[in-house]
Protein backbone atom coordinates (compact mmCIF):
# COMPACT_ATOMS: atom_id res chain seq x y z
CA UNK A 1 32.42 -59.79 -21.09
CA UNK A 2 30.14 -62.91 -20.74
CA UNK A 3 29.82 -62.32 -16.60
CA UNK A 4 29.13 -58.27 -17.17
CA UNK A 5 26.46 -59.44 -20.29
CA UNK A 6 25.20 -62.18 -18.09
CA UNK A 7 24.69 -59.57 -14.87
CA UNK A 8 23.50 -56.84 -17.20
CA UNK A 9 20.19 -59.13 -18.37
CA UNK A 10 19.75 -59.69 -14.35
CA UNK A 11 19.62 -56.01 -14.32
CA UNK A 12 16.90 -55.57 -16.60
CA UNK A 13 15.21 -58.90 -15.34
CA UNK A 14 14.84 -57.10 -12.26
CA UNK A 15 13.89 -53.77 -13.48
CA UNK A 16 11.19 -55.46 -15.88
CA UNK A 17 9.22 -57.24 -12.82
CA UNK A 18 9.74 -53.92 -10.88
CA UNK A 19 8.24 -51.86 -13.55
CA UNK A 20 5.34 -54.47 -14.05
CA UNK A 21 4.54 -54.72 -10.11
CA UNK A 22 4.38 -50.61 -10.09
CA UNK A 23 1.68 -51.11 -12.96
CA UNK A 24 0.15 -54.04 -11.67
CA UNK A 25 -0.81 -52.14 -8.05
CA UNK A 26 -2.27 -49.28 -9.66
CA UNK A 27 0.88 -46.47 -9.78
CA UNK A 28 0.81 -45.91 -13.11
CA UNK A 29 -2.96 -45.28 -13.54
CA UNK A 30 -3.60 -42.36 -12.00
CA UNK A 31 -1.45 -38.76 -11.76
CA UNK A 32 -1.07 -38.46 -8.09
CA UNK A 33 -0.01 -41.92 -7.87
CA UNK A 34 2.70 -40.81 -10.11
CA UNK A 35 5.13 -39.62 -7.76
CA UNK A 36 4.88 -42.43 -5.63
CA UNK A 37 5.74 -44.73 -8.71
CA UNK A 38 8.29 -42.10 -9.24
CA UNK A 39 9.78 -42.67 -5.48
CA UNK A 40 9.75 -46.59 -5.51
CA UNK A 41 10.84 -46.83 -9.07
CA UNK A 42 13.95 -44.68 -7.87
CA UNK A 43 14.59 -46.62 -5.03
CA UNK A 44 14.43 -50.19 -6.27
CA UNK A 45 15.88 -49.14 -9.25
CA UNK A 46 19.02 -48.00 -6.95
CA UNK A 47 19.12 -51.06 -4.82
CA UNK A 48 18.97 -53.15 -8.18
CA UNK A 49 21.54 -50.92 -9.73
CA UNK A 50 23.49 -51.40 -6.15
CA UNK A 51 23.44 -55.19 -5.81
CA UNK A 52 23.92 -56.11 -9.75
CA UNK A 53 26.72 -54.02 -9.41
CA UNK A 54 28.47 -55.75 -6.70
CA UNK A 55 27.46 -59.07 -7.27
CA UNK A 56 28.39 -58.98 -10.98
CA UNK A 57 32.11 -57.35 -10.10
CA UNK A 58 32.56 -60.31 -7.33
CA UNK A 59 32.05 -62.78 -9.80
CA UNK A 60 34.05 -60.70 -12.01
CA UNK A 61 36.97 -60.85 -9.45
CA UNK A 62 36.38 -64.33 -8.71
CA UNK A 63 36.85 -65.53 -12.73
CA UNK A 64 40.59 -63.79 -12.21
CA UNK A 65 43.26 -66.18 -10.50
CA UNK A 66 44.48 -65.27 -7.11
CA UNK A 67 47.81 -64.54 -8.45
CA UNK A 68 46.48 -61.75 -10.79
CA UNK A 69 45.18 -58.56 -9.47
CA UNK A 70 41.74 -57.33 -10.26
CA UNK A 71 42.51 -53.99 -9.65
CA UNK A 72 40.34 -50.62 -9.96
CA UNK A 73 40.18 -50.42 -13.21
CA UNK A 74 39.27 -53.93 -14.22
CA UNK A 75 36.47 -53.71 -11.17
CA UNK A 76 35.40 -50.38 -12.91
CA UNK A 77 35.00 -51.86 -16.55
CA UNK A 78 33.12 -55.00 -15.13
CA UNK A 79 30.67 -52.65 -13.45
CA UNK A 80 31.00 -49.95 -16.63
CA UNK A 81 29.98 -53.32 -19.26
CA UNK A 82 27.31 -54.29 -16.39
CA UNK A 83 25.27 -50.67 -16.58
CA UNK A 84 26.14 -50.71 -20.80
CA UNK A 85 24.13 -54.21 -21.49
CA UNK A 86 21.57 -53.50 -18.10
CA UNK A 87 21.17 -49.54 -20.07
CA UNK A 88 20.69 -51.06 -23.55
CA UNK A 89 18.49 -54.15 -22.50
CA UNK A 90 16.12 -51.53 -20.53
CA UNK A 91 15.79 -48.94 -23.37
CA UNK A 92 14.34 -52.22 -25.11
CA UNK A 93 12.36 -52.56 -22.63
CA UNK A 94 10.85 -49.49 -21.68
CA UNK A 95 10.27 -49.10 -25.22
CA UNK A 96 7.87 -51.81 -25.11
CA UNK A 97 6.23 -50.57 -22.12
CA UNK A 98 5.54 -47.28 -23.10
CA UNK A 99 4.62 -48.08 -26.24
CA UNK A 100 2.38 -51.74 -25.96
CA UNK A 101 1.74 -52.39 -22.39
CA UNK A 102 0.80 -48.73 -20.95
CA UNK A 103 0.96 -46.20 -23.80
CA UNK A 104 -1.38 -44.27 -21.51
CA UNK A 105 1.47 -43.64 -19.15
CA UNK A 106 3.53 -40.60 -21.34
CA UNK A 107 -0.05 -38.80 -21.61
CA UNK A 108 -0.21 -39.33 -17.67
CA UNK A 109 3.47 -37.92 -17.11
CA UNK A 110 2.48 -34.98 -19.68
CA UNK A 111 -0.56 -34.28 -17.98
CA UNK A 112 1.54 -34.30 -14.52
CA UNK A 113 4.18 -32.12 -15.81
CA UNK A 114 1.82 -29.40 -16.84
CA UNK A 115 -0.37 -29.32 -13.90
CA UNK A 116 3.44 -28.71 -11.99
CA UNK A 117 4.28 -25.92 -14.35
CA UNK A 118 0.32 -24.37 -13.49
CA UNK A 119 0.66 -24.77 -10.05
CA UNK A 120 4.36 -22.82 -10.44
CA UNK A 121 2.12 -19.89 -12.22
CA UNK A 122 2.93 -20.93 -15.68
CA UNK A 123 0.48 -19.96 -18.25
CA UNK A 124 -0.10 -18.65 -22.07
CA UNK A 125 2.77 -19.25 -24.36
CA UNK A 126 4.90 -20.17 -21.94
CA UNK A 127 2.85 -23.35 -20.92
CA UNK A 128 2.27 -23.79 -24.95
CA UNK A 129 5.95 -24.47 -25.49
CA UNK A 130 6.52 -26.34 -22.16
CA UNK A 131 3.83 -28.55 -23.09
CA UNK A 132 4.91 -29.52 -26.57
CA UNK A 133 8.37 -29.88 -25.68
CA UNK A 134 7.11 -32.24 -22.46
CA UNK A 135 4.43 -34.07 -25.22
CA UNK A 136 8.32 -34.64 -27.21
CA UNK A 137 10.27 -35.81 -24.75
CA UNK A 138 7.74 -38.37 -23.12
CA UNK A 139 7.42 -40.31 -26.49
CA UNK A 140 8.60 -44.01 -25.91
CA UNK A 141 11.93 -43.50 -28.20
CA UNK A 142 12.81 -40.42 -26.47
CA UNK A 143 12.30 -42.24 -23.14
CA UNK A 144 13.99 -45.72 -24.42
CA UNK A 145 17.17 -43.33 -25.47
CA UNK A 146 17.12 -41.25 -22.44
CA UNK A 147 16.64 -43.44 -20.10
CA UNK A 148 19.56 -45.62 -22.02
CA UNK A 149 22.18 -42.75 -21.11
CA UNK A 150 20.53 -42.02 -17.90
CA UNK A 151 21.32 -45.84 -16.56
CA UNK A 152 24.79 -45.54 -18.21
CA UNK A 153 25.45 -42.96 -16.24
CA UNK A 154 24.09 -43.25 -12.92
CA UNK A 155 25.81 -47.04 -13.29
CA UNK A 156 29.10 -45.60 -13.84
CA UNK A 157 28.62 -43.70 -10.58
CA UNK A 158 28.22 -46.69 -8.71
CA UNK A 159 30.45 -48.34 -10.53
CA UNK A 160 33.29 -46.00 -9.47
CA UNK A 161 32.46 -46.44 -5.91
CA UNK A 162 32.14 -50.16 -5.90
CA UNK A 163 35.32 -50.80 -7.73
CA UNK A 164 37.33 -48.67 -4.99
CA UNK A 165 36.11 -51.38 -2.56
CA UNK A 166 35.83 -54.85 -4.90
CA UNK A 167 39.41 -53.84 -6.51
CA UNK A 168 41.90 -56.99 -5.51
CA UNK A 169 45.53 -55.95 -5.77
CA UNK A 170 48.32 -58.23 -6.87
CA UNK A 171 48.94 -60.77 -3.98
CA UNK A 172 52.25 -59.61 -1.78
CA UNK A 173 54.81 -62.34 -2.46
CA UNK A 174 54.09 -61.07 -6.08
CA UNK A 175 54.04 -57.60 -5.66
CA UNK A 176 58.08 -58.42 -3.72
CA UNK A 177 59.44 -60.33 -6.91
CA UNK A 178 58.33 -57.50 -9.29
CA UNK A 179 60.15 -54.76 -7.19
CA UNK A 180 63.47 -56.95 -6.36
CA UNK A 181 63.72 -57.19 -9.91
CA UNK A 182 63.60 -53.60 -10.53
């Protein structure tokens, strides 16, 4: 648990300063920079997801003696604990930043979302009840909690596609003993 825990605050280490450089260059001040924050957040956020992933389930593997097998199971829990600490430590996080260092930014989204739903031909009521349920959901404990089981999942998707290559099975002269025995 302490190598997942440890890999999981990388996670967030590395989504913190790549949240703060999107707002630092300007991304998150204007609504048609938006999708462009939208687009590197998603990438970088996959490559971080990517490498903290591997990384943490090779040191994972590596804590295990040789003799042992880190199979895919174990290799899917490391990765699974990895995305649960990383998910919680970022709903902290984006917490903070939607609430103390750019509260402006759920007003922007809102503001982006409507101007969508006009452009789609959206309008009276319609818009009314899209808008209040987009002013909802963009709060910063809706998007703390969201984006929580958002990274939970999209790490366990990763997770169980790493493990089927990081997985170590039990060495052979092992593997032999257990099925003479048998």
């Amino acid at each position: 648990m302490k190598t997942s825990a440890l890999y999981g605050c990388y996670a967030t280490l590395a989504s913190a300063v790549l949240i703060l450089a999107i707002y630092f260059m300007g991304f998150h001040s204007d609504v048609s920079k938006l999708p462009i924050a939208s687009w590197i957040g998603g990438v970088g956020g996959l490559a971080i997801g990517i490498s903290v992933t591997i990384l943490g389930m090779k040191a994972r593997r590596a804590e295990v003696p040789a003799s042992e097998a880190f199979g895919y199971g174990s290799a899917l829990w490391a990765g699974f604990l990895i995305h649960l600490v990383a998910g919680f430590l970022n709903a902290i996080v984006n917490f903070v930043y939607f609430s103390y260092v750019n509260p402006g930014l759920s007003d922007l989204i809102e503001q982006a979302q409507v101007e969508k739903l006009e452009a789609k031909g959206v309008s009276g009521a319609q818009l009314d009840q899209a808008q209040h349920m987009i002013h909802m959901m963009t709060k910063p404990p809706v998007q703390a909690v969201v984006g929580f089981f958002i990274a939970d999942f999209l790490g366990t998707l990763i997770s169980l596609i790493a493990a089927a290559f990081l997985k170590r099975p039990a060495p052979a002269d092992f593997a032999s003993e257990t099925s003479t025995e048998v």
